[in-house]
PDB file of N, CA and C in Angstrom:
ATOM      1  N   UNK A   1     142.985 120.577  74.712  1.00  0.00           N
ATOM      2  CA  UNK A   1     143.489 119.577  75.614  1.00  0.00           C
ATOM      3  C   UNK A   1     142.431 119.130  76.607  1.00  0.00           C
ATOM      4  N   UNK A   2     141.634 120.002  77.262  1.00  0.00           N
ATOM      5  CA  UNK A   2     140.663 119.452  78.002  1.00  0.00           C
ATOM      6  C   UNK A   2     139.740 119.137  77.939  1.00  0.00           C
ATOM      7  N   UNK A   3     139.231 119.345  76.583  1.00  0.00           N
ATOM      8  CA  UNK A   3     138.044 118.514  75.915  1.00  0.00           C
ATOM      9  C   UNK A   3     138.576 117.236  75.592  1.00  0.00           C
ATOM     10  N   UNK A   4     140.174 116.796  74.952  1.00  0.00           N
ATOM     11  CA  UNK A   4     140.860 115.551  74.800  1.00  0.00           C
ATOM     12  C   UNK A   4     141.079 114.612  75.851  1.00  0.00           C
ATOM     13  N   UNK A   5     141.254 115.559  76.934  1.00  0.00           N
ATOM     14  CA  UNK A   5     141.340 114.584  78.296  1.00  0.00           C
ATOM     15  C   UNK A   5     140.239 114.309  78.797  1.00  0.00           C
ATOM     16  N   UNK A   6     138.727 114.624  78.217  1.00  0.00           N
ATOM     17  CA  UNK A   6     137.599 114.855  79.192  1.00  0.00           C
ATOM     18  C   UNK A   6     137.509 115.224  80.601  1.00  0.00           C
ATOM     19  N   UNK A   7     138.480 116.409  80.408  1.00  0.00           N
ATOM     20  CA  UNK A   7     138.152 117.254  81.423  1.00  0.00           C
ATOM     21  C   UNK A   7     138.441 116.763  83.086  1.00  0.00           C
ATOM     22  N   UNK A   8     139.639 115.868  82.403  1.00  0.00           N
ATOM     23  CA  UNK A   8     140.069 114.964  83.580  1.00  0.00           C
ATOM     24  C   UNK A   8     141.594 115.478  84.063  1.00  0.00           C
ATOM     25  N   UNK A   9     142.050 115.186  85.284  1.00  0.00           N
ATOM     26  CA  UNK A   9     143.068 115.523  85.791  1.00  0.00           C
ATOM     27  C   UNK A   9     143.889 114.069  85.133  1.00  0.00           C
ATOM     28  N   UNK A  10     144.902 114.239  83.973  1.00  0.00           N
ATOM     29  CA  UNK A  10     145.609 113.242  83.843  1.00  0.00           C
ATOM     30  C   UNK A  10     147.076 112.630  84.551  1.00  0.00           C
ATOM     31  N   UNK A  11     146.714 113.073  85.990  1.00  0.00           N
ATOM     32  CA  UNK A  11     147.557 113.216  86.875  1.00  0.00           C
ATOM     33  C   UNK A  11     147.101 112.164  88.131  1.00  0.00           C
ATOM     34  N   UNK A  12     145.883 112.424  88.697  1.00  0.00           N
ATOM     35  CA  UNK A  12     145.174 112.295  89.452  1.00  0.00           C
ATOM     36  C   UNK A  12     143.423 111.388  89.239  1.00  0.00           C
ATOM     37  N   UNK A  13     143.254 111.825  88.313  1.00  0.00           N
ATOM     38  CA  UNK A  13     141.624 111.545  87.952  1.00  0.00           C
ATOM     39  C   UNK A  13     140.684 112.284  88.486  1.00  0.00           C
ATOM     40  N   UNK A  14     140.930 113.468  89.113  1.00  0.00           N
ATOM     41  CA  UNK A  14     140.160 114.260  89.109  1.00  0.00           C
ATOM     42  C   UNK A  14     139.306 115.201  88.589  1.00  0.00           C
ATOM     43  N   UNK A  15     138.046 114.743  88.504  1.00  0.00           N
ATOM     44  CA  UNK A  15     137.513 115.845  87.360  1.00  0.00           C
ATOM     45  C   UNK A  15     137.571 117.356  87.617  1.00  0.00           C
ATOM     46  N   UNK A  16     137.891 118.059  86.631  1.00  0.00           N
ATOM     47  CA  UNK A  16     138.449 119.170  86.663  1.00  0.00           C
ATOM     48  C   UNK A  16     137.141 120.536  86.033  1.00  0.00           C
ATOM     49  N   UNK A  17     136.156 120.528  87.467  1.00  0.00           N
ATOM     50  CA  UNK A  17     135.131 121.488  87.126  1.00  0.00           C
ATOM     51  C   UNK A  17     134.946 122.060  87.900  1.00  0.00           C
ATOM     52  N   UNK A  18     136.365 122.672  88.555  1.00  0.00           N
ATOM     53  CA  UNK A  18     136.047 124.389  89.392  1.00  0.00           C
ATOM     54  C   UNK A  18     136.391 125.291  88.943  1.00  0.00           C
ATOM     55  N   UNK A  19     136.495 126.373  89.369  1.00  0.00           N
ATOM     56  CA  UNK A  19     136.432 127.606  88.444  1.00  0.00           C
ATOM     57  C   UNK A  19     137.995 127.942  89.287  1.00  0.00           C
ATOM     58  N   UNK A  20     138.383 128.905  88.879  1.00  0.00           N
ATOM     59  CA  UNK A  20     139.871 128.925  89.291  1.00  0.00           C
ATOM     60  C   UNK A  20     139.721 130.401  90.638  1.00  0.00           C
ATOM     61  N   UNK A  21     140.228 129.942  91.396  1.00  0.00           N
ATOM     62  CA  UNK A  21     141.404 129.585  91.807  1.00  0.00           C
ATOM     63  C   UNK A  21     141.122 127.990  92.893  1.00  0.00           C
ATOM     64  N   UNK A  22     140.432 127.197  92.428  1.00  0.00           N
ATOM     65  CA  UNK A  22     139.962 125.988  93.299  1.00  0.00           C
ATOM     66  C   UNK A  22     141.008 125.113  92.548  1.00  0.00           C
ATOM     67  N   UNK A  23     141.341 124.193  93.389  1.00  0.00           N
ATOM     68  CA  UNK A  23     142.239 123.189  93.655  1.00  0.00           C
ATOM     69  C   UNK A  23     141.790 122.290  92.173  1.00  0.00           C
ATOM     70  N   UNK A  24     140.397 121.756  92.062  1.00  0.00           N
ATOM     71  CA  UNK A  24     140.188 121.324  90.666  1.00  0.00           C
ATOM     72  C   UNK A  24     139.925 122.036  89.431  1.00  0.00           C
ATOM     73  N   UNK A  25     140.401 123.157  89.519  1.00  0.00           N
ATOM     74  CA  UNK A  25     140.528 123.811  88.177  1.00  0.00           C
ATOM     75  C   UNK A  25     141.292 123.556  87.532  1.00  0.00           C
ATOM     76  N   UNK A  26     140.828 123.557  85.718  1.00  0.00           N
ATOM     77  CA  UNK A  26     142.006 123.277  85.062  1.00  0.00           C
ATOM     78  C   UNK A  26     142.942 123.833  84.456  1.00  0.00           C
ATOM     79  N   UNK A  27     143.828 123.082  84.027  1.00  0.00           N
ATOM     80  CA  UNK A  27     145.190 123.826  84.096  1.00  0.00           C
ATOM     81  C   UNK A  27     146.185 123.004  83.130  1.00  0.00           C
ATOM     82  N   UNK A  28     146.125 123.631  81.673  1.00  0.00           N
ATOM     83  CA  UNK A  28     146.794 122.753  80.748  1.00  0.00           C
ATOM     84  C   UNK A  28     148.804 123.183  80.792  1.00  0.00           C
ATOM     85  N   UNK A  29     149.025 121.818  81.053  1.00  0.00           N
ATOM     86  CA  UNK A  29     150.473 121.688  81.501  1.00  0.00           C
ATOM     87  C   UNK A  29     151.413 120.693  80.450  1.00  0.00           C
ATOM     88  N   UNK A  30     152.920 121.557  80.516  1.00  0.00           N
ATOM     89  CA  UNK A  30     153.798 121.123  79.586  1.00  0.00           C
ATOM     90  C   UNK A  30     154.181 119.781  80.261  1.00  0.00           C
ATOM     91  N   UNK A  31     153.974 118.451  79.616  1.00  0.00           N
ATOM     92  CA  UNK A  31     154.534 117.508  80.379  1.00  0.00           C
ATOM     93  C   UNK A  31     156.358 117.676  80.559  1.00  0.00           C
ATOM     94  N   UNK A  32     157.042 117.703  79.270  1.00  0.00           N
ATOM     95  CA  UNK A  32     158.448 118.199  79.141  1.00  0.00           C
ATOM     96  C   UNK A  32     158.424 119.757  79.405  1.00  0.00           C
ATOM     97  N   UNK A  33     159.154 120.395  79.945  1.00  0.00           N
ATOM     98  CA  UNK A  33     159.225 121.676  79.903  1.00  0.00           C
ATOM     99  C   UNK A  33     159.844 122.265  78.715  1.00  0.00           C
ATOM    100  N   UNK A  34     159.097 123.695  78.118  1.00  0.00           N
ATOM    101  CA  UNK A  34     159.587 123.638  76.610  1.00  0.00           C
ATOM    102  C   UNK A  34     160.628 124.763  76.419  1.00  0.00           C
ATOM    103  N   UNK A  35     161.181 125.459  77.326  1.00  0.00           N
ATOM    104  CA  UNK A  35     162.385 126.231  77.567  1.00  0.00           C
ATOM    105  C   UNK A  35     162.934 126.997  76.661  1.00  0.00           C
ATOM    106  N   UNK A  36     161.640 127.318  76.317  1.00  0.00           N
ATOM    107  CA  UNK A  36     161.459 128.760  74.960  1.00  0.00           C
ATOM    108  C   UNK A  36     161.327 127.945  73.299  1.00  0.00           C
ATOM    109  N   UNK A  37     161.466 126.771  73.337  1.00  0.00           N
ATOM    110  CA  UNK A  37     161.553 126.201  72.314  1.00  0.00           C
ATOM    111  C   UNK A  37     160.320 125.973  71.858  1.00  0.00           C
ATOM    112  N   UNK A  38     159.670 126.480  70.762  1.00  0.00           N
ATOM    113  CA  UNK A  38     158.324 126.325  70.007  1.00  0.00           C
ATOM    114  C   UNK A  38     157.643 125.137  69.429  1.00  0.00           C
ATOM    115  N   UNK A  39     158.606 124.503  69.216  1.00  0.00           N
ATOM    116  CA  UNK A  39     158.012 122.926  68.603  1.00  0.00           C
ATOM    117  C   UNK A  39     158.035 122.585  69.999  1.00  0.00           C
ATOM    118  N   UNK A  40     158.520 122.603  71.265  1.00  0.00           N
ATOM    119  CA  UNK A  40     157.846 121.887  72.049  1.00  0.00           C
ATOM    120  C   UNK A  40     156.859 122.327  72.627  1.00  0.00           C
ATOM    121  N   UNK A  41     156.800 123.710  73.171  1.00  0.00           N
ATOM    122  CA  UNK A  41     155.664 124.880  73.756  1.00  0.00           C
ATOM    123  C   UNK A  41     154.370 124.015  72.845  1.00  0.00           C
ATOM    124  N   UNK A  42     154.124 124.280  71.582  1.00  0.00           N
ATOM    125  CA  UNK A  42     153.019 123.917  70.457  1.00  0.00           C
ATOM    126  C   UNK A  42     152.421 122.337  70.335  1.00  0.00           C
ATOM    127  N   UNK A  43     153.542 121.392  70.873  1.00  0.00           N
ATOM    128  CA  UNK A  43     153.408 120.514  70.251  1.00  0.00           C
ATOM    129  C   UNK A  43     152.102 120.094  71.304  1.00  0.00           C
ATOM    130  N   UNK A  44     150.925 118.952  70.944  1.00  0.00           N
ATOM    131  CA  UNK A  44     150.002 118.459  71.728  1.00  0.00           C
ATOM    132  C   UNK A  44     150.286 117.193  72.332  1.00  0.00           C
ATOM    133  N   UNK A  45     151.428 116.455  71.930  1.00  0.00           N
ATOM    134  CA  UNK A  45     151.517 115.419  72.618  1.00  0.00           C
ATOM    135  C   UNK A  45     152.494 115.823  73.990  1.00  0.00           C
ATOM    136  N   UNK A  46     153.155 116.796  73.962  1.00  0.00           N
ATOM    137  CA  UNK A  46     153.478 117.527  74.887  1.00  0.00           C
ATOM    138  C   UNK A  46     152.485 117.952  76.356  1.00  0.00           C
ATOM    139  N   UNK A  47     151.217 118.393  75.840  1.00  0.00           N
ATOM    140  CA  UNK A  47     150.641 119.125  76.473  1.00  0.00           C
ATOM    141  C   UNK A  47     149.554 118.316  77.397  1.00  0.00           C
ATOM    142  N   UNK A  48     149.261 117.984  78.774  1.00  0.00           N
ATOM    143  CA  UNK A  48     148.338 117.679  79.541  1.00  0.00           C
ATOM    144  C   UNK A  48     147.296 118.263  80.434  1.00  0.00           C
ATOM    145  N   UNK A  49     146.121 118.121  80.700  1.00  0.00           N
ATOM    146  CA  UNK A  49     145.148 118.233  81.464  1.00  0.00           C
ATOM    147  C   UNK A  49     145.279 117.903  82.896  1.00  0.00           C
ATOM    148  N   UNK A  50     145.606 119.032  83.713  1.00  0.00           N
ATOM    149  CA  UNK A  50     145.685 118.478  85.129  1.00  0.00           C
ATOM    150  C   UNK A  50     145.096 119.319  86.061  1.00  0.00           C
ATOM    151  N   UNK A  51     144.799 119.253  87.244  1.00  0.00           N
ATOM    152  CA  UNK A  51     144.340 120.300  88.207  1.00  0.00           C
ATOM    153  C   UNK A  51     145.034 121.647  88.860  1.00  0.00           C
ATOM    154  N   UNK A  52     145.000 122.161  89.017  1.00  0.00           N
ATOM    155  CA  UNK A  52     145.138 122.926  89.684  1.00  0.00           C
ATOM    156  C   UNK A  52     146.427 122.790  90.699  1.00  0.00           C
ATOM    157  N   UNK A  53     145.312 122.244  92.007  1.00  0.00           N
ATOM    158  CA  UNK A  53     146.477 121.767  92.888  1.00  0.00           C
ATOM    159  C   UNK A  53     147.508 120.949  92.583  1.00  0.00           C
ATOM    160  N   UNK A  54     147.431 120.392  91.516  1.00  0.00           N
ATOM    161  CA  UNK A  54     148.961 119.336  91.373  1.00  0.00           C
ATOM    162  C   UNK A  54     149.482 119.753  90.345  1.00  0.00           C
ATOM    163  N   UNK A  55     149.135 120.936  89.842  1.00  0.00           N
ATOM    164  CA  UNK A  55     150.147 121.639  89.265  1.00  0.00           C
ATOM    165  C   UNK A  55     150.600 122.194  90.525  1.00  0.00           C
ATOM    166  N   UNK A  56     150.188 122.920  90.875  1.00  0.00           N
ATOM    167  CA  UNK A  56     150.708 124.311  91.554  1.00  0.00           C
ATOM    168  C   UNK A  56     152.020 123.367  93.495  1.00  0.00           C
ATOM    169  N   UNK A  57     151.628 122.230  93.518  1.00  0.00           N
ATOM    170  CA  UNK A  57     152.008 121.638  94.106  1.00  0.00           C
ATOM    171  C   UNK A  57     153.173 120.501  93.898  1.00  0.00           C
ATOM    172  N   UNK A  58     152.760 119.611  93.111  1.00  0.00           N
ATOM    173  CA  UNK A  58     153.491 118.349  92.791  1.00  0.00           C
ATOM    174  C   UNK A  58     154.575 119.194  91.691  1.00  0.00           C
ATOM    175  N   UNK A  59     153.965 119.511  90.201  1.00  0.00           N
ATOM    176  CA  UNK A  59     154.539 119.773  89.536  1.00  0.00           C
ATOM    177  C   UNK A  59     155.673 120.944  89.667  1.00  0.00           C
ATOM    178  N   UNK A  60     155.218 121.793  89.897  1.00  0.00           N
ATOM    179  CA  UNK A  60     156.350 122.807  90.495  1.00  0.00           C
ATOM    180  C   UNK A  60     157.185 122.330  91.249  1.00  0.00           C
ATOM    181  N   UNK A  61     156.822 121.469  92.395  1.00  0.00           N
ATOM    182  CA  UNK A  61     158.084 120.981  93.654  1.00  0.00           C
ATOM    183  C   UNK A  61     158.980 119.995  92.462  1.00  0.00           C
ATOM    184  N   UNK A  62     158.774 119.559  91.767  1.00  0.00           N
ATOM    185  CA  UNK A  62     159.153 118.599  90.585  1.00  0.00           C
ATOM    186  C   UNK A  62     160.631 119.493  89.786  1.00  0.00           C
ATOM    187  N   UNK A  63     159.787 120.559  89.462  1.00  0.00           N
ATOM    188  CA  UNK A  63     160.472 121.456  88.490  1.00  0.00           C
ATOM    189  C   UNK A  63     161.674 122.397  89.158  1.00  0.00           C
ATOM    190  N   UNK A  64     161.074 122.874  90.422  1.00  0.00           N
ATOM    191  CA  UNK A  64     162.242 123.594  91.354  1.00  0.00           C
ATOM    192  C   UNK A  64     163.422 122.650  91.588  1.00  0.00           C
ATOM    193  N   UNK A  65     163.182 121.160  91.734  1.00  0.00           N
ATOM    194  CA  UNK A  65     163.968 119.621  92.030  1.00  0.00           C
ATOM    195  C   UNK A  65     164.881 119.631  90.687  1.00  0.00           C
ATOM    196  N   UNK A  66     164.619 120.089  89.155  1.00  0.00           N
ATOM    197  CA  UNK A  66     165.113 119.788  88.713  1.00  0.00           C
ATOM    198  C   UNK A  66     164.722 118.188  87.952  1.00  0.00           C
ATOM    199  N   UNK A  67     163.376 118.038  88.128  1.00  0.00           N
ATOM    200  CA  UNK A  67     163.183 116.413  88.081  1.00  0.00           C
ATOM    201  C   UNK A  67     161.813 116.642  87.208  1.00  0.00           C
ATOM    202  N   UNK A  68     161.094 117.925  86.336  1.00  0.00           N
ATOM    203  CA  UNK A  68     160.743 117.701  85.713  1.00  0.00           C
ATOM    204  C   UNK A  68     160.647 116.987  84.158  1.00  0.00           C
TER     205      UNK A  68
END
């Protein structure tokens, strides 16, 4: 995925070249959440390139909402 995204935050546009635990590290994320289900967990059109912080921020506040 993050060689597909070039290593880009497909969230943000942030390039995603810190080492973790930095805000632009990357961090490959379920766009749908796949809720144990394997064809979606697996699938790649599923799956995105994003940072760090907007996972751990946007996306989660998203998901706790119920609005992922």
């Amino acid at each position: 995925m993050l060689a597909r995204d070039g290593y880009v935050c497909r969230q943000t546009g942030v390039l995603l070249i810190g080492t973790y635990p930095a805000g632009d590290s990357p961090v490959v994320d379920h766009i749908r959440p796949h809720r144990g289900d394997p064809a979606l967990f697996w699938d790649e059109a599923n799956l995105q390139s994003v940072s760090k912080e907007w996972h751990d921020r946007v996306k989660q506040s998203r998901e706790k909402r119920g609005l992922a």
